[in-house]
N, C-alpha and C. Protein backbone atom coordinates (compact mmCIF):
# COMPACT_ATOMS: atom_id res chain seq x y z
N UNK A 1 -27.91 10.89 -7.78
CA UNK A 1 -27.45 9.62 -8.29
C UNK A 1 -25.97 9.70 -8.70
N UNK A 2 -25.62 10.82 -9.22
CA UNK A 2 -23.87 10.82 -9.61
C UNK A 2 -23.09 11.05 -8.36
N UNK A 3 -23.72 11.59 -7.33
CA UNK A 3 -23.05 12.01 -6.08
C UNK A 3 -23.03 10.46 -5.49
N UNK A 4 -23.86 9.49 -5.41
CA UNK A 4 -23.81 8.17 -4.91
C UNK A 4 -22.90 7.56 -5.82
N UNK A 5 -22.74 7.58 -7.25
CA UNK A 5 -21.39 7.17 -7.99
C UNK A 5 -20.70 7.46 -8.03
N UNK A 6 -19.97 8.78 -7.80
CA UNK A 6 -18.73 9.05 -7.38
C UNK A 6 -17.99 8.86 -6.04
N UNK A 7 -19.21 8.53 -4.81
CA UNK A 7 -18.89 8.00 -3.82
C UNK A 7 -18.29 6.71 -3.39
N UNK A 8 -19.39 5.72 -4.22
CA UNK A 8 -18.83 4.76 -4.43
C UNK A 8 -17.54 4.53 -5.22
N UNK A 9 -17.42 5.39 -6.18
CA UNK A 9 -15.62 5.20 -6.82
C UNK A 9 -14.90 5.40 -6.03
N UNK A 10 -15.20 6.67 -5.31
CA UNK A 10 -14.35 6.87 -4.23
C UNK A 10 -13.84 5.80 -3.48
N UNK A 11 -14.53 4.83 -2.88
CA UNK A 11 -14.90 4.15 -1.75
C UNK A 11 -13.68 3.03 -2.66
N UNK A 12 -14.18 2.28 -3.24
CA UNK A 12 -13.29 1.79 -4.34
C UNK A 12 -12.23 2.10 -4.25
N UNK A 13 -11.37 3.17 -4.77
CA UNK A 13 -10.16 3.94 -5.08
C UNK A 13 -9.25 3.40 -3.67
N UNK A 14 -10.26 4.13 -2.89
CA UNK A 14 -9.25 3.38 -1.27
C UNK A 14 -9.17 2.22 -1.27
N UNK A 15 -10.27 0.82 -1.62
CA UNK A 15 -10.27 -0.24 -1.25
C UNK A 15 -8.42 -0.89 -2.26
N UNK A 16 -8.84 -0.74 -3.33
CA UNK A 16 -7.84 -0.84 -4.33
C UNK A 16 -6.83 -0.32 -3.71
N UNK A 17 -6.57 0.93 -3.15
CA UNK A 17 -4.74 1.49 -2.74
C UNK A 17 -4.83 0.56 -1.10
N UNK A 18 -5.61 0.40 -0.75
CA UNK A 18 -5.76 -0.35 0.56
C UNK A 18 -5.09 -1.95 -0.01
N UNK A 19 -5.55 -3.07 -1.29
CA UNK A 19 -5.36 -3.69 -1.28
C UNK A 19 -3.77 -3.78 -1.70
N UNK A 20 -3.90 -2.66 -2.72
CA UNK A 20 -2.48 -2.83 -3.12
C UNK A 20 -1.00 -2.70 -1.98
N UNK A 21 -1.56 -1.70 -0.76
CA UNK A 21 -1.15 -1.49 -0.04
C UNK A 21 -0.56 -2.38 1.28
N UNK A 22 -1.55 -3.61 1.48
CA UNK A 22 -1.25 -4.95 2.04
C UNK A 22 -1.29 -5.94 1.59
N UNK A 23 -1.49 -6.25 0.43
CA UNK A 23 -1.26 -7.52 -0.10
C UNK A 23 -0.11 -7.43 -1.07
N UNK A 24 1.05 -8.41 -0.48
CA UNK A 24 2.19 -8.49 -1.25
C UNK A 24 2.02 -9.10 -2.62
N UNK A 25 2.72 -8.31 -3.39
CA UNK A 25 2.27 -8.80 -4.76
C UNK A 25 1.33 -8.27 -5.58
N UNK A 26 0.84 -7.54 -5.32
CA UNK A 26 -0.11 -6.08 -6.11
C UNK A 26 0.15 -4.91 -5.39
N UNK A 27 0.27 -4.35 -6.83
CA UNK A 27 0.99 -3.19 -7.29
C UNK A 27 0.33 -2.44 -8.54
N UNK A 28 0.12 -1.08 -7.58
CA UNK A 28 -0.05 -0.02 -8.95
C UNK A 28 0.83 0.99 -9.01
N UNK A 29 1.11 0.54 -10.69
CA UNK A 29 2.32 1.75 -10.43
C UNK A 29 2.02 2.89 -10.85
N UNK A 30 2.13 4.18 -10.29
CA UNK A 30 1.74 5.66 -11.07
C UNK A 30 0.97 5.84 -9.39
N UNK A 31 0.54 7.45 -9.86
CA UNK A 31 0.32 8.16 -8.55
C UNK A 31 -1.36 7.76 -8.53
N UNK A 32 -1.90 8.86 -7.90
CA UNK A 32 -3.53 8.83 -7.72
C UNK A 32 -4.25 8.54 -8.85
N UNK A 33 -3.72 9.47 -9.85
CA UNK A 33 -4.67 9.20 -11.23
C UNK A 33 -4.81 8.05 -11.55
N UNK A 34 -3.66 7.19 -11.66
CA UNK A 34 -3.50 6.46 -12.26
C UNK A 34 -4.66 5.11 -10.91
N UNK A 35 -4.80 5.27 -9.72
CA UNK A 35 -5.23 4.27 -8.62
C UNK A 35 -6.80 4.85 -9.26
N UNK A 36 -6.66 5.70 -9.95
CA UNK A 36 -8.32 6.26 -9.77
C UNK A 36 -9.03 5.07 -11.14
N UNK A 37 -7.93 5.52 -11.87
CA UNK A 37 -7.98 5.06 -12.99
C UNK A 37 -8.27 3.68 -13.23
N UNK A 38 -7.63 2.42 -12.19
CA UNK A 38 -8.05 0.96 -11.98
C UNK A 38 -8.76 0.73 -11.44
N UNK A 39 -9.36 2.01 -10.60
CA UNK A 39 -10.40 1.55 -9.79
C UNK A 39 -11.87 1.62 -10.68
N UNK A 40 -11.83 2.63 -11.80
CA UNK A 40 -12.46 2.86 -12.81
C UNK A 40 -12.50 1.02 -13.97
N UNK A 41 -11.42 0.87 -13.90
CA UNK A 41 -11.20 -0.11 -14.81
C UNK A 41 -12.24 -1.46 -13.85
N UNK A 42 -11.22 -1.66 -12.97
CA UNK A 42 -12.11 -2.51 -12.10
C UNK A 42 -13.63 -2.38 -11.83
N UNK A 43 -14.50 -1.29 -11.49
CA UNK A 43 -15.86 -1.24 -11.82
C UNK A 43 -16.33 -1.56 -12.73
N UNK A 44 -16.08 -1.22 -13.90
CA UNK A 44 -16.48 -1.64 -15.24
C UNK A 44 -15.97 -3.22 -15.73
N UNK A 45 -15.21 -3.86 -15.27
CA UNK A 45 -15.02 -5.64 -15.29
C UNK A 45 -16.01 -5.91 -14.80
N UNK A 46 -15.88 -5.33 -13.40
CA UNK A 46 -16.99 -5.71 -12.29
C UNK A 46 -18.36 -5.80 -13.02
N UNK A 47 -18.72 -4.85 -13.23
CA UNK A 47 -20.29 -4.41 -14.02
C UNK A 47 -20.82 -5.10 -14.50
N UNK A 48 -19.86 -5.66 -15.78
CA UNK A 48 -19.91 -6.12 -17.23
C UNK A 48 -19.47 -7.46 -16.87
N UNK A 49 -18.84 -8.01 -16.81
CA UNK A 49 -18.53 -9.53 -16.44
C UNK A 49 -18.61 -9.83 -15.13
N UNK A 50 -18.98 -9.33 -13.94
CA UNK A 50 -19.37 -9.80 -12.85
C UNK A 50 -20.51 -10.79 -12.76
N UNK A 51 -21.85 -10.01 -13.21
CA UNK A 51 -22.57 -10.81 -13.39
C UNK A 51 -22.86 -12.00 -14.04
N UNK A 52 -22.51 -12.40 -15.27
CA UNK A 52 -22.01 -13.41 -16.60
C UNK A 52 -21.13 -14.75 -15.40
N UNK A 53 -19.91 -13.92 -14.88
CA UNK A 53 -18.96 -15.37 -14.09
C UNK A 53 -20.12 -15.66 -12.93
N UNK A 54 -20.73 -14.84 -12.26
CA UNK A 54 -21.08 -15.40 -10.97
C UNK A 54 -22.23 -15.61 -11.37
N UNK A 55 -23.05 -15.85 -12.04
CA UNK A 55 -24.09 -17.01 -12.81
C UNK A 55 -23.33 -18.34 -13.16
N UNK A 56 -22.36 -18.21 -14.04
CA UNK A 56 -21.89 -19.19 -14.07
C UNK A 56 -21.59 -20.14 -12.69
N UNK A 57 -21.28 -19.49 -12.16
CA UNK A 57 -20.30 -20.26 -10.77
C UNK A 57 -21.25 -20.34 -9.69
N UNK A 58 -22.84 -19.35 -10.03
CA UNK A 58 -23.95 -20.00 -9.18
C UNK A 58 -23.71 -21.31 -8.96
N UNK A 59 -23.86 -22.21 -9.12
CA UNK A 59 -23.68 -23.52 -8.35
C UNK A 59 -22.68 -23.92 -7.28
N UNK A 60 -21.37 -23.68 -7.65
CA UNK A 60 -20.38 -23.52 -6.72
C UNK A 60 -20.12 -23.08 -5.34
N UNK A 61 -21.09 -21.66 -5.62
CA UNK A 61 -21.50 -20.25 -4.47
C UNK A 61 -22.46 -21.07 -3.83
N UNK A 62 -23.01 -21.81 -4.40
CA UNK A 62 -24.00 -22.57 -3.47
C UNK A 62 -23.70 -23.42 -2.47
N UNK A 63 -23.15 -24.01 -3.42
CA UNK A 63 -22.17 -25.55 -2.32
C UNK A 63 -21.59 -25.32 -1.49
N UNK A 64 -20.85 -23.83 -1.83
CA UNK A 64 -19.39 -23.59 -0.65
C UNK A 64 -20.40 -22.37 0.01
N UNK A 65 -21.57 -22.57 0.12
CA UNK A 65 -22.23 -21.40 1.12
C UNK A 65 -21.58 -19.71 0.62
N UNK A 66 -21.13 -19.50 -0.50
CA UNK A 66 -20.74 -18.06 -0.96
C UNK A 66 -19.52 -17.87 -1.04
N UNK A 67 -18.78 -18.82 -0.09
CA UNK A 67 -17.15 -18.79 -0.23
C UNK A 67 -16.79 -18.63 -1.64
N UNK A 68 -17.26 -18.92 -2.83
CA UNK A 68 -16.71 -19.48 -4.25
C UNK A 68 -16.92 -18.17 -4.87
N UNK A 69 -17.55 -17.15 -4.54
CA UNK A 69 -17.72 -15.72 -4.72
C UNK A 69 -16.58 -14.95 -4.61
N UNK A 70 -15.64 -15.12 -3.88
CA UNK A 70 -14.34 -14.61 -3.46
C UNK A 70 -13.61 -14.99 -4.69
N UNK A 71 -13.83 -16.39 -5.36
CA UNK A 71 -12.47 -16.85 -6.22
C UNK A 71 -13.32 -15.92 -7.29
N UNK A 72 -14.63 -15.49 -7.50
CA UNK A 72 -15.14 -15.40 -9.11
C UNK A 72 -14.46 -13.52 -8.52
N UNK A 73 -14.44 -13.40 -7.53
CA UNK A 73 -13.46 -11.53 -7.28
C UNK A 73 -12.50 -11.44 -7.67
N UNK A 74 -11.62 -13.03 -7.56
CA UNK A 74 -10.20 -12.90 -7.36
C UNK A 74 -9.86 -13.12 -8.89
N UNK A 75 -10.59 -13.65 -9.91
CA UNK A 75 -10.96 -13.72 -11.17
C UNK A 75 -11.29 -11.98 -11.45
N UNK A 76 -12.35 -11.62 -10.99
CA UNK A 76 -12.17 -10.08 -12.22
C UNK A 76 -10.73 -9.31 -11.60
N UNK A 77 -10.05 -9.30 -10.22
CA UNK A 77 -9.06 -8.32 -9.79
C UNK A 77 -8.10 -9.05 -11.00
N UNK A 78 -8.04 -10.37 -11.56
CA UNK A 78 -6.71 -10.54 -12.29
C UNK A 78 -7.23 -10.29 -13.88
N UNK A 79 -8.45 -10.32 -14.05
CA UNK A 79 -8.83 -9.99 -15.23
C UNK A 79 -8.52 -8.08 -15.40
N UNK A 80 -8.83 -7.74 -14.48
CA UNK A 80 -8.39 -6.03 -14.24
C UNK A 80 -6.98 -5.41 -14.39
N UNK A 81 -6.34 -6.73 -14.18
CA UNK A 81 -4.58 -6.69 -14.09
C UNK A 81 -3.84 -7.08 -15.61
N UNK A 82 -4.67 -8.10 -15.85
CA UNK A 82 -4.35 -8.08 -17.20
C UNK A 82 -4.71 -6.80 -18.45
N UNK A 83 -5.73 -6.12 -17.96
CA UNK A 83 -6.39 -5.09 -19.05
C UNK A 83 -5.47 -3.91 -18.56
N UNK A 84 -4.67 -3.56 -17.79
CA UNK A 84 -4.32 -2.82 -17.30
C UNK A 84 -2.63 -2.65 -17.20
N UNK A 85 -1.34 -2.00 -17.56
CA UNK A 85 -0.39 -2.60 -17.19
C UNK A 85 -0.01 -1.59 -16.28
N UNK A 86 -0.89 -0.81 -15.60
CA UNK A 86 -0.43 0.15 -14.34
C UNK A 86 -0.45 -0.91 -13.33
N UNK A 87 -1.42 -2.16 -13.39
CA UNK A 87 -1.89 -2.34 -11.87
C UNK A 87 -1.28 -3.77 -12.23
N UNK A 88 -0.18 -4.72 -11.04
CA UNK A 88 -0.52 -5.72 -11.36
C UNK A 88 -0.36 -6.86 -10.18
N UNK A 89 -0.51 -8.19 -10.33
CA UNK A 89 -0.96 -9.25 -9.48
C UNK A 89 -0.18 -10.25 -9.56
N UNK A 90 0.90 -10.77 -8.54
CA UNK A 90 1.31 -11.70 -8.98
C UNK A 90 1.20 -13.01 -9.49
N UNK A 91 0.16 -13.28 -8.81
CA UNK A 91 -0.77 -14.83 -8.78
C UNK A 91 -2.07 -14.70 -8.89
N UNK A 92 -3.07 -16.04 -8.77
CA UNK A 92 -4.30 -16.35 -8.52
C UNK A 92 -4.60 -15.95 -7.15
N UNK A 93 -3.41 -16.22 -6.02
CA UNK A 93 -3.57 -16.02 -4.69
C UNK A 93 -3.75 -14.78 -4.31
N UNK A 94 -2.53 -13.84 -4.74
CA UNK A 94 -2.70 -12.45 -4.31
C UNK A 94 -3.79 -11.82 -4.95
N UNK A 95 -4.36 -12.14 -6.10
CA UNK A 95 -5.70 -11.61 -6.88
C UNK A 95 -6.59 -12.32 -5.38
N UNK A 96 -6.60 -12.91 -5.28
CA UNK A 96 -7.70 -13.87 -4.04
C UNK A 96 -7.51 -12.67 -2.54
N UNK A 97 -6.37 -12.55 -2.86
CA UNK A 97 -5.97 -11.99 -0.85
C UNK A 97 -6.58 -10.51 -1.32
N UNK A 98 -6.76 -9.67 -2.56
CA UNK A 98 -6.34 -8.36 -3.16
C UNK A 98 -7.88 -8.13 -2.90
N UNK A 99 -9.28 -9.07 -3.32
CA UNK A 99 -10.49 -9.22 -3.69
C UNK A 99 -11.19 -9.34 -2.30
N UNK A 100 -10.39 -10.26 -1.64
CA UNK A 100 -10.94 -9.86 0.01
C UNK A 100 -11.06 -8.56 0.32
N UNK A 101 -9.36 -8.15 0.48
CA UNK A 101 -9.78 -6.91 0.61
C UNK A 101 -10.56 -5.94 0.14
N UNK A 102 -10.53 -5.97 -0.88
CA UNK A 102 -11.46 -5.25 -1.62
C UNK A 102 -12.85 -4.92 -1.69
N UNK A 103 -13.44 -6.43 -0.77
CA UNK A 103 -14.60 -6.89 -0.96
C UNK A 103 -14.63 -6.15 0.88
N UNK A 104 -14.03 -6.68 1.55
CA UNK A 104 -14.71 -6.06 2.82
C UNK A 104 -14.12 -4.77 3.08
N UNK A 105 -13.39 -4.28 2.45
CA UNK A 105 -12.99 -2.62 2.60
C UNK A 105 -14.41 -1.83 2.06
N UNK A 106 -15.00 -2.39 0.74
CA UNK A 106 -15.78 -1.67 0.25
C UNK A 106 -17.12 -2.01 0.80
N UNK A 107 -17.35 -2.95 1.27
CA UNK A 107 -18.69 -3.62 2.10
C UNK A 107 -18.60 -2.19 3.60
N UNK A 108 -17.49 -2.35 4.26
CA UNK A 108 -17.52 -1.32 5.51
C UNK A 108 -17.54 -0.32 5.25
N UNK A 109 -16.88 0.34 4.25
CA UNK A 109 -16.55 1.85 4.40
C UNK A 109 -18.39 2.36 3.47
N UNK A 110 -19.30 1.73 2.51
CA UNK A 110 -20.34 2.22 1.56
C UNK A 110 -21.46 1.50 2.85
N UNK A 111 -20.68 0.79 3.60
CA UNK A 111 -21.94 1.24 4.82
C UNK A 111 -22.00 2.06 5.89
N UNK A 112 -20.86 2.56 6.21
CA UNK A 112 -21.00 4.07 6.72
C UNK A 112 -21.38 5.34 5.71
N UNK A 113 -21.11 4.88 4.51
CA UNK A 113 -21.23 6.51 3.43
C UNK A 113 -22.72 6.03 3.09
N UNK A 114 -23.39 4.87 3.43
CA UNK A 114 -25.32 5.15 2.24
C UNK A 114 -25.91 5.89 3.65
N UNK A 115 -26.55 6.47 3.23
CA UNK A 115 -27.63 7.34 3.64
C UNK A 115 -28.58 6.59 4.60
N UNK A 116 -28.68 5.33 4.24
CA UNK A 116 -29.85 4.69 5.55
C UNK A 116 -29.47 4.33 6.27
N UNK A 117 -29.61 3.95 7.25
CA UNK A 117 -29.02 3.76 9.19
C UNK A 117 -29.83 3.29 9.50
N UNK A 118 -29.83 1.85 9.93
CA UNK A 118 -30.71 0.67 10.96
C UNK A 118 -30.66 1.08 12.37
């Protein structure tokens, strides 16, 4: 079970230097530790207030068929930016462009790393 959580941080860590890496306008500043370190921060938003906004915004996610899931991402990546002054975001947008990435970097890469195969 810790070997599947540190994988997944892992997995994370890239998605985060991946986002920061193409989306203009986020930025972490400091070396690895420090990318390890938001990606840490960011899980734990995630965790803890992920669930709470996207209940809330259940209805929304509904209407827009899941699209509205992206803005409640692009909401914790700027909530992560604010708790943080290594990592930061210029806008609502680049938090939006940062959460995509984020969201399908870590969707592809933790489905090649889980263990089950269709």
């Amino acid at each position: 079970m810790l070997q599947k959580l540190l994988l997944r941080w892992a997995v994370l860590t890239l998605a985060v230097w991946l986002a920061a890496y193409v989306v203009p306008g986020v930025d972490v500043h400091g070396g690895f530790l420090t990318l390890v370190w938001v990606a840490l921060l960011f899980g734990l938003v995630n965790a803890i207030l992920g669930p709470f906004l996207r209940l809330l915004a259940l209805p929304f996610t509904l209407v827009t068929l899941g699209l509205f899931a992206l803005v409640v991402n692009g909401v914790l990546v700027a909530i992560t930016a604010g708790l943080s002054d290594k990592f930061e975001v210029g806008g609502f947008f680049e938090a939006f462009l940062a959460a995509l990435v984020i969201s399908l970097v870590s969707m592809v890469l933790n489905r090649f790393t889980s263990g089950k195969r269709r």
